[in-house]
N, C-alpha and C. Protein backbone atom coordinates (compact mmCIF):
# COMPACT_ATOMS: atom_id res chain seq x y z
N UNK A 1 0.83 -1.16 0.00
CA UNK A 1 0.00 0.00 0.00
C UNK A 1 0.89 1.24 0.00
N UNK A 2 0.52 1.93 -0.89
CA UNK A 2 1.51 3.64 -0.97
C UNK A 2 1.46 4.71 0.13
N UNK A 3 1.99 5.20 0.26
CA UNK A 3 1.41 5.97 1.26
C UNK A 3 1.15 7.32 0.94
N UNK A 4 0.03 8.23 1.00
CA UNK A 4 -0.10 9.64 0.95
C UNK A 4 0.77 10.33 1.69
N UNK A 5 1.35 11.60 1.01
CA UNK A 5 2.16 12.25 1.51
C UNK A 5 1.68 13.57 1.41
N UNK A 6 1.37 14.62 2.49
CA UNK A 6 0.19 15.80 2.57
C UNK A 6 1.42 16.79 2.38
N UNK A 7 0.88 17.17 1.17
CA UNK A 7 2.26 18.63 0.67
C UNK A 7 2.66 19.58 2.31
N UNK A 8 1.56 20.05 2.63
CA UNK A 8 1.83 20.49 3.93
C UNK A 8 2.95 19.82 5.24
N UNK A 9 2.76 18.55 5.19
CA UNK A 9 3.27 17.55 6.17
C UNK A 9 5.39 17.97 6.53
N UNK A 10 5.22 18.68 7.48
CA UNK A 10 6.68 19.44 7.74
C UNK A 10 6.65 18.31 8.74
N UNK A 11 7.84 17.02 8.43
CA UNK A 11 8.28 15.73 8.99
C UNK A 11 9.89 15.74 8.66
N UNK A 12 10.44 14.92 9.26
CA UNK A 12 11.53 14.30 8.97
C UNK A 12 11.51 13.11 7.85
N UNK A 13 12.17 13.31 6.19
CA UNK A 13 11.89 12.74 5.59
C UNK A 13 13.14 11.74 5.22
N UNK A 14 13.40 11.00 4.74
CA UNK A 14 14.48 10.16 3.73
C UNK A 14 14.97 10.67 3.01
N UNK A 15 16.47 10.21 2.66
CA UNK A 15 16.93 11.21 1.57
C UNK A 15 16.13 10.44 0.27
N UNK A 16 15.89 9.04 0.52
CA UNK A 16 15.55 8.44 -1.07
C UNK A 16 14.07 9.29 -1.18
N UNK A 17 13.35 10.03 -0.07
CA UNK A 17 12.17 10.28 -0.17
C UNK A 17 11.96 11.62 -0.68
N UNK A 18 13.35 12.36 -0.33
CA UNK A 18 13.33 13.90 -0.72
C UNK A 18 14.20 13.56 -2.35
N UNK A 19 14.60 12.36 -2.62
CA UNK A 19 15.11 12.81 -3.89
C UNK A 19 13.12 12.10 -5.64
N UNK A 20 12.98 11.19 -4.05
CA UNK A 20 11.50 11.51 -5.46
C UNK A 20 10.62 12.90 -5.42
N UNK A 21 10.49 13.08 -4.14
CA UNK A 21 10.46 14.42 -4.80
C UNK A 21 10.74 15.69 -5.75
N UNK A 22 11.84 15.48 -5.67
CA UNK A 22 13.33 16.43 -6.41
C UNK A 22 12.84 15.45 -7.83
N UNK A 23 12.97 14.52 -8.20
CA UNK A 23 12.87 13.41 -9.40
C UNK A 23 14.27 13.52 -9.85
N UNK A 24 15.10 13.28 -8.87
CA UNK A 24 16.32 12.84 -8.78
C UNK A 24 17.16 11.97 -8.38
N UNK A 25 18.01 11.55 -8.40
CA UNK A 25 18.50 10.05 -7.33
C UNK A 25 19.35 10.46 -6.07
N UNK A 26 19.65 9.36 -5.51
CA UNK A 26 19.73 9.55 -4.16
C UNK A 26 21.13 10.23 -3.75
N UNK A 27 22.23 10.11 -5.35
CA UNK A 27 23.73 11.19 -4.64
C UNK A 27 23.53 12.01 -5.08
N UNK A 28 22.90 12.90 -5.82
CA UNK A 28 22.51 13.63 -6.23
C UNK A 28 21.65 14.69 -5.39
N UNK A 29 20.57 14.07 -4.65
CA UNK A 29 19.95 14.63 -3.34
C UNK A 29 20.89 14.55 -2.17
N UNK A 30 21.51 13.84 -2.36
CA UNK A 30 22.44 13.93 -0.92
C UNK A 30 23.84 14.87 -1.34
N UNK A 31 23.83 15.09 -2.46
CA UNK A 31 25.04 15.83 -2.87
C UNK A 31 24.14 17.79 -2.70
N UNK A 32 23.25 17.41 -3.17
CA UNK A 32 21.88 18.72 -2.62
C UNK A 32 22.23 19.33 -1.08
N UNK A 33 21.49 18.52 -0.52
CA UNK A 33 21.64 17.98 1.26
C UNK A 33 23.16 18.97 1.64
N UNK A 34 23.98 17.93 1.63
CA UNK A 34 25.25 18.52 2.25
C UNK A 34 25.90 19.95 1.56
N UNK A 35 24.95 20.66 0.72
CA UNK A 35 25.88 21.83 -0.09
C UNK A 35 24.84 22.71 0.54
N UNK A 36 23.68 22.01 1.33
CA UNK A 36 22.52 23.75 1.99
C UNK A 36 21.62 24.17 0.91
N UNK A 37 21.81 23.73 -0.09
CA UNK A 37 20.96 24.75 -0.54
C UNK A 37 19.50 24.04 -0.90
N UNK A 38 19.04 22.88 -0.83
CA UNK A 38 17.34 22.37 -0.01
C UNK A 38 17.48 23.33 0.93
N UNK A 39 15.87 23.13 0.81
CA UNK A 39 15.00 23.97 2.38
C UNK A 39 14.76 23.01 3.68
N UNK A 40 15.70 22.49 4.06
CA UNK A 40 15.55 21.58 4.71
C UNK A 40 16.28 22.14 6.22
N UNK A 41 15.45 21.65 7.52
CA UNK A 41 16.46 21.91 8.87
C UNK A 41 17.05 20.26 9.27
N UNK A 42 18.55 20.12 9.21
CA UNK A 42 19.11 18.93 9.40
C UNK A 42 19.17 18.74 11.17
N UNK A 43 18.66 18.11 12.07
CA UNK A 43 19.10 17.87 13.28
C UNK A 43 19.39 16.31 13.44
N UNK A 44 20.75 16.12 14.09
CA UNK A 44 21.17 14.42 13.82
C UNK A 44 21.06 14.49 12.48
N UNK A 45 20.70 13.51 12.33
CA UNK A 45 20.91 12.66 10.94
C UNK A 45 19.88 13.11 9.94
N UNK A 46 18.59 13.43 10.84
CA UNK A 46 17.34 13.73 10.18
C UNK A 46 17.19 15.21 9.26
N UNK A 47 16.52 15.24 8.30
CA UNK A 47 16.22 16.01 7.36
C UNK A 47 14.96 16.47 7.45
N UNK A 48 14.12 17.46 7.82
CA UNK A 48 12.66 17.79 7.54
C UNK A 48 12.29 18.72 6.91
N UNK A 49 11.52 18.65 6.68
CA UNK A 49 11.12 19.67 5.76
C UNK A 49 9.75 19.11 4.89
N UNK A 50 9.10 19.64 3.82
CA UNK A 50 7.95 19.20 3.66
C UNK A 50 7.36 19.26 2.08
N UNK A 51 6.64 18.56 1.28
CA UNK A 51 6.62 18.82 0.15
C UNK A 51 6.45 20.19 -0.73
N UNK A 52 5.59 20.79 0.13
CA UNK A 52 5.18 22.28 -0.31
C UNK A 52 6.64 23.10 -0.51
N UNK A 53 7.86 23.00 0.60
CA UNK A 53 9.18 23.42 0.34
C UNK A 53 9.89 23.10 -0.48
N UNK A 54 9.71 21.95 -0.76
CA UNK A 54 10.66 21.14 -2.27
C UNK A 54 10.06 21.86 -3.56
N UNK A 55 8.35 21.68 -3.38
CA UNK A 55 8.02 22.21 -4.56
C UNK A 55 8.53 24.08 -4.71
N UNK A 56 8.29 24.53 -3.81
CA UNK A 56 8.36 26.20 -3.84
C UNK A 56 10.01 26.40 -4.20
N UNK A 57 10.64 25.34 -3.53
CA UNK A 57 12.30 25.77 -4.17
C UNK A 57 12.39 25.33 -5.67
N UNK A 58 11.97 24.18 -6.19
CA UNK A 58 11.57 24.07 -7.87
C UNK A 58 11.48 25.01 -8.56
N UNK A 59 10.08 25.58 -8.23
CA UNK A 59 9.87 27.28 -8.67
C UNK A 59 10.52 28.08 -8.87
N UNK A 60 10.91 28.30 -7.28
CA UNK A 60 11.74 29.22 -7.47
C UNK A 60 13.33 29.40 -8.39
N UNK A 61 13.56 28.21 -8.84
CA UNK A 61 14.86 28.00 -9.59
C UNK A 61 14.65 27.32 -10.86
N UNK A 62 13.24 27.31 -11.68
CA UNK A 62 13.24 26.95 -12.67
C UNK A 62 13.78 27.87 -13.87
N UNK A 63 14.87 27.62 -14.92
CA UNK A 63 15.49 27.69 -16.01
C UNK A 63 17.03 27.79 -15.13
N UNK A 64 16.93 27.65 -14.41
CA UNK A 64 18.08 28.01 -13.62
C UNK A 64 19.16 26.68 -13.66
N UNK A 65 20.52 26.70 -14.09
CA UNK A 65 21.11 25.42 -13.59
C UNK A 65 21.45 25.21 -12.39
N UNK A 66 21.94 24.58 -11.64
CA UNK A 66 22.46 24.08 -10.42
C UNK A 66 23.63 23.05 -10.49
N UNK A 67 24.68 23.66 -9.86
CA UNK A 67 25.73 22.87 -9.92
C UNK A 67 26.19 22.17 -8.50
N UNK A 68 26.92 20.60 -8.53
CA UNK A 68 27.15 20.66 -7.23
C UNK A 68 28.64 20.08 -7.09
């Protein structure tokens, strides 16, 4: 069974979970991750943050490249 994920929902997510979001793979999101620039607050190990932030940083950087 899949699970719904509520754009709103500000959780601690996975990196494999923040890179389907992103529709990217997982060194790639983790190469994201460790350079800061996701909207994400890291405490320990954990990552949170929430779909509505992934999507609004999309936006905000579409035609834009990104290097890492």
């Amino acid at each position: 069974m899949s699970k719904t994920i509520n754009p709103d929902d500000f959780r601690a997510y996975s990196v494999l979970e923040i890179s389907q979001m992103l529709g990217v793979g997982k060194t790639k999101t983790r190469e994201m991750l460790d350079s800061g620039i996701l909207p994400v607050t890291k405490i320990g190990r954990q990552y949170f943050t929430s779909p509505t932030s992934i999507q609004d940083f999309l936006k905000k950087n579409i035609g834009k490249e990104l290097f890492f």
